[in-house]
C-alpha atoms as a PDB file:
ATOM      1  CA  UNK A   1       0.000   0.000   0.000  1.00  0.00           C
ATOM      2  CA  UNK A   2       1.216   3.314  -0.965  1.00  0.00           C
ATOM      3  CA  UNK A   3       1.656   6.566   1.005  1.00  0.00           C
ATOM      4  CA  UNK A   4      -1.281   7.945  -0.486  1.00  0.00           C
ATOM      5  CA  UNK A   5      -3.076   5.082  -0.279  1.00  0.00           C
ATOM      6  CA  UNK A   6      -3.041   4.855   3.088  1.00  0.00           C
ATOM      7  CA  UNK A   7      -3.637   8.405   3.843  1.00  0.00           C
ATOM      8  CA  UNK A   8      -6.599   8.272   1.750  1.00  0.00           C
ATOM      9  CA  UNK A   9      -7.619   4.958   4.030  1.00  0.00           C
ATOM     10  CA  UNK A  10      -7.288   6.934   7.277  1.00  0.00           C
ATOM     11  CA  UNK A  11      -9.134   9.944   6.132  1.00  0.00           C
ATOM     12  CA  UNK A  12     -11.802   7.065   5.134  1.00  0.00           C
ATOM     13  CA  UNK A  13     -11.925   6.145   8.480  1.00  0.00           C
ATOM     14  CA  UNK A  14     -11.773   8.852  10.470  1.00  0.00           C
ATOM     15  CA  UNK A  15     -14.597  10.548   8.089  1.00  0.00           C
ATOM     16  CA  UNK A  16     -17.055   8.095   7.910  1.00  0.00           C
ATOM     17  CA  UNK A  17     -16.559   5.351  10.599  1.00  0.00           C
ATOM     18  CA  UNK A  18     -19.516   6.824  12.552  1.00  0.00           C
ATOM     19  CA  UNK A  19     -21.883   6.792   9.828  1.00  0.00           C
ATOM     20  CA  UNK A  20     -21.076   3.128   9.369  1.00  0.00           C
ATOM     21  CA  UNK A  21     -21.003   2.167  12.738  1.00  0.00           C
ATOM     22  CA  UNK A  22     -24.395   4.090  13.086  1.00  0.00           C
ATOM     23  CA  UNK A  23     -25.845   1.977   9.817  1.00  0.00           C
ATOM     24  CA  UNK A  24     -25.017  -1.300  11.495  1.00  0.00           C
ATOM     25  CA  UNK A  25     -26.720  -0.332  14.703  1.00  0.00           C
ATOM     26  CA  UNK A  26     -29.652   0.284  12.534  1.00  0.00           C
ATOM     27  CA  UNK A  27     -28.990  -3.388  11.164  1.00  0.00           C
ATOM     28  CA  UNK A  28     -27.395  -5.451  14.359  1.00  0.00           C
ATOM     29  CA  UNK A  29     -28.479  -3.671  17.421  1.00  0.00           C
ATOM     30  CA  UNK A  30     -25.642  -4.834  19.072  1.00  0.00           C
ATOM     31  CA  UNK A  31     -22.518  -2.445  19.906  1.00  0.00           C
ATOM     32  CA  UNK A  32     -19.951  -5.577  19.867  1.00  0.00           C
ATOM     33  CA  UNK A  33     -21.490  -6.653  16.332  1.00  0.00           C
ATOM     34  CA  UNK A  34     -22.156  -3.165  15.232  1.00  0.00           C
ATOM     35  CA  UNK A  35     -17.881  -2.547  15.884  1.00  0.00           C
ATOM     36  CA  UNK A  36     -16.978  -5.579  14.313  1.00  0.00           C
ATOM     37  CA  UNK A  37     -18.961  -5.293  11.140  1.00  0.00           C
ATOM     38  CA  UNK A  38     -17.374  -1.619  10.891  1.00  0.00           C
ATOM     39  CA  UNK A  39     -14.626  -3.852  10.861  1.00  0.00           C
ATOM     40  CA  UNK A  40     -15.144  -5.951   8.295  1.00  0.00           C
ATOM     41  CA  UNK A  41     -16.699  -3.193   6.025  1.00  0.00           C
ATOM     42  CA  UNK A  42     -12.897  -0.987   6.621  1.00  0.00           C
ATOM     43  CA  UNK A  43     -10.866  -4.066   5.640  1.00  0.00           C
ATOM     44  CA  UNK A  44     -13.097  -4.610   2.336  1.00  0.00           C
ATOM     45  CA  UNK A  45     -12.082  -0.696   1.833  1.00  0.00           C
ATOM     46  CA  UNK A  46      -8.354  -1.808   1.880  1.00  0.00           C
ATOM     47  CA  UNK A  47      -8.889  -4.748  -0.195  1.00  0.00           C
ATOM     48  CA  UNK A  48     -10.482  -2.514  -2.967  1.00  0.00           C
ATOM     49  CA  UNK A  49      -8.561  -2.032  -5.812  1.00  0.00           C
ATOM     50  CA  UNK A  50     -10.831   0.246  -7.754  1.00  0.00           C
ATOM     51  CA  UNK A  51     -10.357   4.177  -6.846  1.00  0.00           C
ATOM     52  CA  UNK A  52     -13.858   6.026  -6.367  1.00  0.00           C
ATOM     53  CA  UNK A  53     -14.393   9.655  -8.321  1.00  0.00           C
ATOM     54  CA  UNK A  54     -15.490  11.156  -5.414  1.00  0.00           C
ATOM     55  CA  UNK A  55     -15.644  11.441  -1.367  1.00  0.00           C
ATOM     56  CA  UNK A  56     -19.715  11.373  -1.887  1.00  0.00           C
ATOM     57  CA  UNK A  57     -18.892   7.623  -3.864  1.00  0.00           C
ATOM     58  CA  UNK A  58     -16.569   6.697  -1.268  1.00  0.00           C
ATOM     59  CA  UNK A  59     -19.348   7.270   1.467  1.00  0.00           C
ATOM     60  CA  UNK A  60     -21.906   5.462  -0.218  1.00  0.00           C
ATOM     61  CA  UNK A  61     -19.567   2.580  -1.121  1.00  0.00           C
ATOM     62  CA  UNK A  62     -19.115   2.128   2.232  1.00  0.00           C
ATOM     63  CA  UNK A  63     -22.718   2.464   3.098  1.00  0.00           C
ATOM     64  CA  UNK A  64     -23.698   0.019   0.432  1.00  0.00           C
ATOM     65  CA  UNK A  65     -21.095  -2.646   1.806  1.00  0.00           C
ATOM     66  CA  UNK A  66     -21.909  -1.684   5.401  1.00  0.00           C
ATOM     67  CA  UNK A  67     -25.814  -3.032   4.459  1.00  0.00           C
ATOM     68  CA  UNK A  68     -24.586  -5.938   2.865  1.00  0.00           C
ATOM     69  CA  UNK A  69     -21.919  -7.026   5.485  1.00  0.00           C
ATOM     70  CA  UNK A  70     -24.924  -6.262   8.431  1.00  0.00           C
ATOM     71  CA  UNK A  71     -27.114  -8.284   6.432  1.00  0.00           C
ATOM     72  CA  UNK A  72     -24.888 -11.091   5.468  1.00  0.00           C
ATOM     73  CA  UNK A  73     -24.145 -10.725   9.299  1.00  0.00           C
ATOM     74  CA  UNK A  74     -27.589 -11.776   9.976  1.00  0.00           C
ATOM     75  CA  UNK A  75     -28.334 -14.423   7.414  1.00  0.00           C
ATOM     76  CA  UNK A  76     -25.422 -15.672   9.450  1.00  0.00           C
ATOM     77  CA  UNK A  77     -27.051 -15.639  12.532  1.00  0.00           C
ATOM     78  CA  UNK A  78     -29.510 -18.484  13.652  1.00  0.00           C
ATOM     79  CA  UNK A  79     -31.308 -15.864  15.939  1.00  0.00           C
ATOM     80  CA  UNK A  80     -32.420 -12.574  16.010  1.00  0.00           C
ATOM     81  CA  UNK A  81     -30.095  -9.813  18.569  1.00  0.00           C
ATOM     82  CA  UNK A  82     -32.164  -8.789  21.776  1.00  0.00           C
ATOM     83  CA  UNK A  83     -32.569  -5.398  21.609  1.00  0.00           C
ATOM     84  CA  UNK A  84     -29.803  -3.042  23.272  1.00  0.00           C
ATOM     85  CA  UNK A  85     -31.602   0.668  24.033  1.00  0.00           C
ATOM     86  CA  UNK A  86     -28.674   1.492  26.323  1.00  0.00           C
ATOM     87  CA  UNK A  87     -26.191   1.434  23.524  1.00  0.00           C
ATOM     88  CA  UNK A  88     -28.222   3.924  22.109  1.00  0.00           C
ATOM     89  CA  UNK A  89     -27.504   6.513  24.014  1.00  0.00           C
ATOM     90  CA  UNK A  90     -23.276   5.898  22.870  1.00  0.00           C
ATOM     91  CA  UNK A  91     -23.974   6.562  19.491  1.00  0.00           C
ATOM     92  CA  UNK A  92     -21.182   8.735  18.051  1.00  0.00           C
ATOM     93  CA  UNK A  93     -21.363  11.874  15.542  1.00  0.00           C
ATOM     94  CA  UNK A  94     -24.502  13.984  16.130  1.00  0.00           C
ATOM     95  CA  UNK A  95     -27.238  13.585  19.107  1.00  0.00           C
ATOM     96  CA  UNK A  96     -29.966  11.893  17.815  1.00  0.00           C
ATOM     97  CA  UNK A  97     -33.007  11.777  20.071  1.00  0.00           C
ATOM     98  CA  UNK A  98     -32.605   8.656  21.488  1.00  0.00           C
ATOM     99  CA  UNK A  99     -36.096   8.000  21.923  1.00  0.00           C
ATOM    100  CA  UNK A 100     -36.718   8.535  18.699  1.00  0.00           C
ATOM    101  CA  UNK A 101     -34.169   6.136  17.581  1.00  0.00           C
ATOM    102  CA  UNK A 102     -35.471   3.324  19.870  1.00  0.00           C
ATOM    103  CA  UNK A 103     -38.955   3.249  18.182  1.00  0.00           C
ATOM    104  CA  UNK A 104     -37.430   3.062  14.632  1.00  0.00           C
ATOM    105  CA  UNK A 105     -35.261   0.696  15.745  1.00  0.00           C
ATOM    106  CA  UNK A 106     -38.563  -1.487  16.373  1.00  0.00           C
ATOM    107  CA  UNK A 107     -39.294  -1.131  13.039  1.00  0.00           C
ATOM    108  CA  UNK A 108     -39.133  -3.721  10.137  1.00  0.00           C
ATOM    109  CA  UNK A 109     -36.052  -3.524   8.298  1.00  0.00           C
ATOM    110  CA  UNK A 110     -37.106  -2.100   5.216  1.00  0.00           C
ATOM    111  CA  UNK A 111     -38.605   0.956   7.277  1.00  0.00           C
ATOM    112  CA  UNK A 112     -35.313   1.315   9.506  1.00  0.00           C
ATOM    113  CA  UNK A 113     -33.492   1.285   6.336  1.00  0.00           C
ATOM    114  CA  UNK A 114     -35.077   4.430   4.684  1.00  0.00           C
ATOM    115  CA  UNK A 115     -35.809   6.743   7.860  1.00  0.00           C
ATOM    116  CA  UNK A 116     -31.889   6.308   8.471  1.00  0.00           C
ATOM    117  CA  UNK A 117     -30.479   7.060   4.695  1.00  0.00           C
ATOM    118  CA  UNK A 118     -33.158   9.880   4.115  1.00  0.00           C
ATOM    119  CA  UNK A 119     -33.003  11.824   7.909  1.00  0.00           C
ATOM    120  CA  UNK A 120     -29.186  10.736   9.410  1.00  0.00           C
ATOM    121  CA  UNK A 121     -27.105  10.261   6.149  1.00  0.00           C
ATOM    122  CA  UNK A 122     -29.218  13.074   4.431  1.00  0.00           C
ATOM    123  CA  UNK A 123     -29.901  11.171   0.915  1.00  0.00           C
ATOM    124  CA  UNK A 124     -32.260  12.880  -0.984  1.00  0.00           C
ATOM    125  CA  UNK A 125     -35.042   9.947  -2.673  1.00  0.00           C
ATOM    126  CA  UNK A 126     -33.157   9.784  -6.010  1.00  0.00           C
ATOM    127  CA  UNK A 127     -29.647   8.532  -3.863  1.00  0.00           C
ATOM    128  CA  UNK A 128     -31.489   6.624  -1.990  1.00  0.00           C
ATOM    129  CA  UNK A 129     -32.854   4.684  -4.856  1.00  0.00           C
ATOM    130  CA  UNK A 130     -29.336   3.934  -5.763  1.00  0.00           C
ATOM    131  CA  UNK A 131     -28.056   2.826  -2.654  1.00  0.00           C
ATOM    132  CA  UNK A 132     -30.862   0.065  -2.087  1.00  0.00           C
ATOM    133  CA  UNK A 133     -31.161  -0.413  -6.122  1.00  0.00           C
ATOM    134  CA  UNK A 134     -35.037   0.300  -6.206  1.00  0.00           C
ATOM    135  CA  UNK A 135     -37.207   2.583  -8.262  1.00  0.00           C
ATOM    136  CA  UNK A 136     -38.102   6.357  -7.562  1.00  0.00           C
ATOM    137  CA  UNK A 137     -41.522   5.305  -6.920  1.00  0.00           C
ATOM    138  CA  UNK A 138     -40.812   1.917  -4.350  1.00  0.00           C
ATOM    139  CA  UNK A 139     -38.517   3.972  -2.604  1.00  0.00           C
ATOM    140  CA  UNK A 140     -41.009   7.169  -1.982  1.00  0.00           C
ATOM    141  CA  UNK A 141     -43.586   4.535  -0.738  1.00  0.00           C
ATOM    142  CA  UNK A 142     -41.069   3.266   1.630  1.00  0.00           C
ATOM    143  CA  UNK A 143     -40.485   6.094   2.617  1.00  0.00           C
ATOM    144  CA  UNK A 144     -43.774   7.483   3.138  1.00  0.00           C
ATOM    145  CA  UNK A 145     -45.156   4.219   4.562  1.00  0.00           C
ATOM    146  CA  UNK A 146     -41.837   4.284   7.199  1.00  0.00           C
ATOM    147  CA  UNK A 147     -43.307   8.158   8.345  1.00  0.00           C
ATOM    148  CA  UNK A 148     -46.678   6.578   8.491  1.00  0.00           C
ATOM    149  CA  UNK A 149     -45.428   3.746  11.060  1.00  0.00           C
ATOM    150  CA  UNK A 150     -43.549   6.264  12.820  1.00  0.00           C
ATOM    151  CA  UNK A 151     -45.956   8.918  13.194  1.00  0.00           C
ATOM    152  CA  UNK A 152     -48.361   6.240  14.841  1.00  0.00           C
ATOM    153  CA  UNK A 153     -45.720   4.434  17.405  1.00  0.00           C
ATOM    154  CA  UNK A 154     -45.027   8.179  18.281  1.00  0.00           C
END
């Protein structure tokens, strides 16, 4: 690995470790898991041979392999995590309302998935239908459905 290779692997990490870490907490619900999936999802950054065009493809890269890795994680699993609403509250990067959190968190996955892209990574619909490869339309109706569920557990 190169000098600049591995400076551009740091910056990786130091830049967007929380927003991964965050994803598979969506996904795992388990700190342990949720660190050693970020794990797994930094050492398939230094495995990757391709370079991106951008910081923005870098990040959702990362994402993208994040939900793969959590749900290959999963599959993985014979059993379902308990849930962990203390962990919660150790969340890096920006305060979330934790309360808030907890309820999506007891949403299906699909829901989880969309409320996290759209209101803690900031995708806009359009980015989001690239990251979880669906159409415009599918991914407005998760989305809308996801505020529905929300609104109503709130």
């Amino acid at each position: 690995m190169t000098e600049a290779q591995r400076n551009a692997y740091t910056q990786a990490v130091e830049s967007y470790s929380d927003s991964v870490y965050r994803l598979a907490m969506i996904y795992l619900r388990n700190p342990q898991d949720a660190k050693d999936c970020c794990q797994d999802v930094f050492v398939k950054l230094m495995e990757h041979k391709k370079s991106f065009s951008s910081d923005e493809h870098r990040k959702a890269w990362l994402l993208a392999v994040a939900k793969n890795t959590c749900r290959d994680w999963l599959r993985r699993e014979a059993r379902r995590r308990a849930d962990n609403f203390e962990a919660l509250e150790n969340l890096p990067g920006p305060q979330n309302d934790n309360e808030v959190l907890a309820v999506i968190l007891t949403l299906p996955e699909n829901d989880r998935e969309v409320l996290y892209l759209h209101y803690c990574e900031g995708y806009a619909v359009r980015e989001i239908c690239t990251l979880l490869r669906l159409r415009e339309s599918a991914a407005k109706q998760r989305l809308s459905r996801a505020r529905q569920k929300l609104r109503e557990l709130l």
